[in-house]
Protein backbone atom coordinates (compact mmCIF):
# COMPACT_ATOMS: atom_id res chain seq x y z
CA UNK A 1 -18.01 66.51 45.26
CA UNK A 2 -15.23 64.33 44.35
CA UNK A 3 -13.56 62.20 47.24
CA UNK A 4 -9.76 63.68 45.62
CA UNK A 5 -11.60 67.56 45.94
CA UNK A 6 -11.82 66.70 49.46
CA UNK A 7 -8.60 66.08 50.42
CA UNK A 8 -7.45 69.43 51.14
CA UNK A 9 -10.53 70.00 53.04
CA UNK A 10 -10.40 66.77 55.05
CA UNK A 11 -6.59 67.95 55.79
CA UNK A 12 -7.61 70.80 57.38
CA UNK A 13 -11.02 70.23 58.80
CA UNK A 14 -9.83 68.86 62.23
CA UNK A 15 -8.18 71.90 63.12
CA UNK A 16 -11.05 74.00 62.10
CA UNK A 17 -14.04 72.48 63.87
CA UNK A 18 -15.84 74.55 66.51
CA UNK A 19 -12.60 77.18 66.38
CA UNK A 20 -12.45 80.77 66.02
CA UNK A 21 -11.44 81.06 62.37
CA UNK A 22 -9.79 84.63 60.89
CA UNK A 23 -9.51 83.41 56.76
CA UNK A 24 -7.63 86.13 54.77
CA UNK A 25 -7.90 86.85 51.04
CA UNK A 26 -11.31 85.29 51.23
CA UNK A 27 -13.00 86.09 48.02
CA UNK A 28 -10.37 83.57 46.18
CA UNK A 29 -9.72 86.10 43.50
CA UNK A 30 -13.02 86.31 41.78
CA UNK A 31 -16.54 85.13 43.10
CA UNK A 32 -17.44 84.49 39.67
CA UNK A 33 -15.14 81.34 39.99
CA UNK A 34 -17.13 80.70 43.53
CA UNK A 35 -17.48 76.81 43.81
CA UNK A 36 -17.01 76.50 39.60
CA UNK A 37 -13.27 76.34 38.84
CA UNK A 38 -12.93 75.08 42.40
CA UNK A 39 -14.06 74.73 46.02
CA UNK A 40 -14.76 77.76 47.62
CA UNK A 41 -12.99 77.32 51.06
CA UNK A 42 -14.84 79.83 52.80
CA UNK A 43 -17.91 78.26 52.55
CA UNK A 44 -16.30 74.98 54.21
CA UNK A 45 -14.74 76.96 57.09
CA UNK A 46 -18.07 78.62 58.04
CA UNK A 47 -19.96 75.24 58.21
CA UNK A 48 -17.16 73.76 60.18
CA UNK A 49 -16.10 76.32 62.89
CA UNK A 50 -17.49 78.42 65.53
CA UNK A 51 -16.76 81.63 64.46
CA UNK A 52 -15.28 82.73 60.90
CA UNK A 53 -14.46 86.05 59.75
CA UNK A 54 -13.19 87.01 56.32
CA UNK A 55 -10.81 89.68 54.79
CA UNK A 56 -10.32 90.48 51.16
CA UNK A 57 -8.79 93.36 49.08
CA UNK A 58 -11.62 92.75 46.86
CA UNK A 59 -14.99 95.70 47.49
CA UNK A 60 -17.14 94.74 45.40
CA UNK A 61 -17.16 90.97 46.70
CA UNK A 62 -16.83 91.90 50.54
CA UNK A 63 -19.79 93.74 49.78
CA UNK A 64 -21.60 91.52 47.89
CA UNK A 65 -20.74 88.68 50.73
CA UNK A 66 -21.61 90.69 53.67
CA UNK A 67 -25.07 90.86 51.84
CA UNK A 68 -25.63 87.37 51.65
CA UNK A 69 -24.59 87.53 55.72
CA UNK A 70 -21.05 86.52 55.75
CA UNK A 71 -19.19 88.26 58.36
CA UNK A 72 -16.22 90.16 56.01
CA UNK A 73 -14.81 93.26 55.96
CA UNK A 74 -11.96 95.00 53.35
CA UNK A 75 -8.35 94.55 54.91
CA UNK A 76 -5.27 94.12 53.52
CA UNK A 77 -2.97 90.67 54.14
CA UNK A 78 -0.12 92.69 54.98
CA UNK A 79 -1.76 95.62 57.57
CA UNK A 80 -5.00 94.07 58.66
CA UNK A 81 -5.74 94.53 62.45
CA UNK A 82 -8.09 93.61 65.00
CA UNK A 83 -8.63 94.23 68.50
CA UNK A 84 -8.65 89.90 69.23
CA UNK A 85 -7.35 87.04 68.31
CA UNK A 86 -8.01 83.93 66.80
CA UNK A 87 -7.36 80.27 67.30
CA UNK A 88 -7.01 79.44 63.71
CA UNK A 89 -5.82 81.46 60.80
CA UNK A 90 -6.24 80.21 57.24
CA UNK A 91 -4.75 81.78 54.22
CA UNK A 92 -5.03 79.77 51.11
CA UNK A 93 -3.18 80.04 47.68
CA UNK A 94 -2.31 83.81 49.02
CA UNK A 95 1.07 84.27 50.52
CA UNK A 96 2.87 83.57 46.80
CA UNK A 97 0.51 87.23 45.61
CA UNK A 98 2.18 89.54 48.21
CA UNK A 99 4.77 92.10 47.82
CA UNK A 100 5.66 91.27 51.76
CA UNK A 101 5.28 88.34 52.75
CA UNK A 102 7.11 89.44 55.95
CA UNK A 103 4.67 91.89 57.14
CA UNK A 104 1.68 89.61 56.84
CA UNK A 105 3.64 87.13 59.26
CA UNK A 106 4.11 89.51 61.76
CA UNK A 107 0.67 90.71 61.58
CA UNK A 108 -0.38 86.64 61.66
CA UNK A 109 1.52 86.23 65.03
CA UNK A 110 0.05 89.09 66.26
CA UNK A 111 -3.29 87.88 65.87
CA UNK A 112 -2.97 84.41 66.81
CA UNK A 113 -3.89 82.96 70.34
CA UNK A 114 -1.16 81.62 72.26
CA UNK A 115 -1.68 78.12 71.17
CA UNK A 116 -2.62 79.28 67.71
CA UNK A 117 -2.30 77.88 64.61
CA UNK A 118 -1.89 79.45 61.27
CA UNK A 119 -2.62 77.56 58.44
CA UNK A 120 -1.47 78.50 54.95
CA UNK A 121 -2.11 76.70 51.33
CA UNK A 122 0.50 77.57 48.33
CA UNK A 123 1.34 75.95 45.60
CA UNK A 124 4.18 73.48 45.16
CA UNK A 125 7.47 75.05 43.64
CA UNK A 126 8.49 71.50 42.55
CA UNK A 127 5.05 69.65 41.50
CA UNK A 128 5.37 67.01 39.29
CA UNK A 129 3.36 68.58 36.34
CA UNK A 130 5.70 72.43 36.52
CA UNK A 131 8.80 69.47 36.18
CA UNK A 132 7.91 67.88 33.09
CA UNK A 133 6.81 71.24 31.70
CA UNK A 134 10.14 73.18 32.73
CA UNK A 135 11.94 69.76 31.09
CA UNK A 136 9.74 69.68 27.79
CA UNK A 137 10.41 73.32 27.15
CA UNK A 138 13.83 73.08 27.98
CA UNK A 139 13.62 76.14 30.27
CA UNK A 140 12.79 76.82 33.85
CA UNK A 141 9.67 79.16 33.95
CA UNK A 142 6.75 76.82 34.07
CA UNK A 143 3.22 78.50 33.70
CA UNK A 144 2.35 80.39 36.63
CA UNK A 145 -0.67 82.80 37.80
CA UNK A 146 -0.12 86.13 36.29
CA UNK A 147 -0.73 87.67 40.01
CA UNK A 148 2.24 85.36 41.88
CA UNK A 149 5.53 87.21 42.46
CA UNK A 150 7.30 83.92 44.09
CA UNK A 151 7.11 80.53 44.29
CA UNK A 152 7.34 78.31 47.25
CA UNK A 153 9.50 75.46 48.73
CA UNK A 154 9.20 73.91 52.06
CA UNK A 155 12.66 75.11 53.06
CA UNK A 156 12.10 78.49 51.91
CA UNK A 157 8.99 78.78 54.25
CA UNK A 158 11.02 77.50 57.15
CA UNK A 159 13.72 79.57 56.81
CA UNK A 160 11.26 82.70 56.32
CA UNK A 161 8.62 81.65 59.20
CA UNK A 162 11.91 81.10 61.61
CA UNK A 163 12.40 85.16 61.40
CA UNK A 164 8.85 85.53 63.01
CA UNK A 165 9.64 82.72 65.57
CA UNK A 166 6.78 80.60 63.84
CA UNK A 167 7.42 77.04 62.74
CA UNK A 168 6.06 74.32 60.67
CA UNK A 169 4.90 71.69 62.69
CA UNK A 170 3.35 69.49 59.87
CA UNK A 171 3.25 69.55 56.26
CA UNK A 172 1.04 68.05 53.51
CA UNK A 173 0.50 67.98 50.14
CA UNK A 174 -2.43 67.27 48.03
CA UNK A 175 -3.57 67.72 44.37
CA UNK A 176 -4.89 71.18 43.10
CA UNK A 177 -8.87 70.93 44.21
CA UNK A 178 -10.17 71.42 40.09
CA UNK A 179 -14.08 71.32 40.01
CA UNK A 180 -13.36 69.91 36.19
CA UNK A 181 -9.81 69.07 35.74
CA UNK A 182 -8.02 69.10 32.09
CA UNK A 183 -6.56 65.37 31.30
CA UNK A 184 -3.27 67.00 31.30
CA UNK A 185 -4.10 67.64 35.49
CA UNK A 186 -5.57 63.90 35.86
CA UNK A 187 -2.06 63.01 34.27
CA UNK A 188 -0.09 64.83 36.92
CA UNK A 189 -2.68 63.66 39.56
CA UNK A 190 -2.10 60.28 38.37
CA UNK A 191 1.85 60.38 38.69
CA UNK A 192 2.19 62.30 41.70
CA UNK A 193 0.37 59.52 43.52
CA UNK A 194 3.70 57.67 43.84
CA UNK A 195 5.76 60.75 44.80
CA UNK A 196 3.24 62.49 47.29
CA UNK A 197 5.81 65.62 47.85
CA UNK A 198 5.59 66.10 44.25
CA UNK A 199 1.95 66.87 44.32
CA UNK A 200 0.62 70.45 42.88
CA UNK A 201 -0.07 72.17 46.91
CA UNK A 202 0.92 72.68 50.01
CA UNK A 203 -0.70 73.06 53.04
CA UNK A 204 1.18 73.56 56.17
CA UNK A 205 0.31 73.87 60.19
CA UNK A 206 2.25 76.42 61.62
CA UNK A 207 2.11 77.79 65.38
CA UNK A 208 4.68 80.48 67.46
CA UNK A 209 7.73 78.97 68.86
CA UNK A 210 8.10 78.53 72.51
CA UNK A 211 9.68 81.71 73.26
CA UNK A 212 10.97 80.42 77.04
């Protein structure tokens, strides 16, 4: 593994270790791409914390994992419940696929302990790479993933996580964790060294407000 693949892992790993972990949308899409196109996360969090469960939309792969003895089950981001709650909540590259974005917040804070954190991955509205493309094409719809219905920016997320009384309480951002990038990725990598906030994702370490 590549010391730059292991940035957004070493980001989140001290918050993970020996925690009760809930990580939605756990398949990553497909888990055909599982550890090829890039790191699969889950894999990480269950070697790192004390206790990890996993939801997905996705049957076929909950099934498939809770063969190979992964403790998942088939929820949806927006509804899931549980009757406990967790220390840590990861969601990576997910909240930028959901119709409401809203309702899996609530359901988040819900779930969380009282000194909880919720920790959520999504990619950077204004990366360096989307920039240049928007500016070379002379529009403003940079490439995108065919299943994202919005795109991201730091004050965005604030104002949206201030409606659930959550709130960022620090921010990072790393390059895209590509198994094999393209040169036009080691390109963007390579600029977006100087300009950190400019880099392709997002991660960002969220707990409830003090409510007193």
């Amino acid at each position: 593994m590549k010391s730059k693949e292991d940035v957004l892992l070493k980001k989140i790993k001290p918050f993970i270790i020996d925690k009760d972990v809930l990580d939605i949308g756990c398949v990553e899409h497909s888990l055909n791409n599982k550890n090829k196109e890039r790191i699969w996360v889950h894999d990480f969090l269950k070697r790192n914390c004390r206790t990890l469960t996993g939801i997905d939309i996705l049957k076929k792969d909950v099934q498939i994992l809770r063969k190979e003895g992964y403790e998942v089950c088939v929820m949806n981001a927006e509804t899931f419940s549980f009757k406990k709650k967790f220390e840590i909540i990861f969601a990576g590259e997910l909240i930028e696929h959901l119709s409401n974005p809203g309702l899996f917040l609530q359901q988040c804070k819900k779930h969380l302990e009282k000194k909880g954190i919720l920790i959520l991955t999504t990619p950077n509205a204004f990366n360096f790479y989307r920039l240049v493309l928007s500016f070379l094409r002379g529009n403003n719809n940079p490439p995108v993933n065919n299943e994202h219905v919005c795109w991201y920016s730091p004050k965005v997320l604030k104002t949206l996580l201030e409606r659930y009384n959550l709130e960022i309480f620090k921010t990072e951002y790393v390059d895209y964790p590509f198994l094999s990038p393209r040169m036009d990725v080691h390109i963007s990598n390579f600029f977006s060294k100087f300009f950190p906030k400019l880099k392709e994702t997002m991660i960002l370490f969220i707990r409830i407000k003090n409510e007193n």
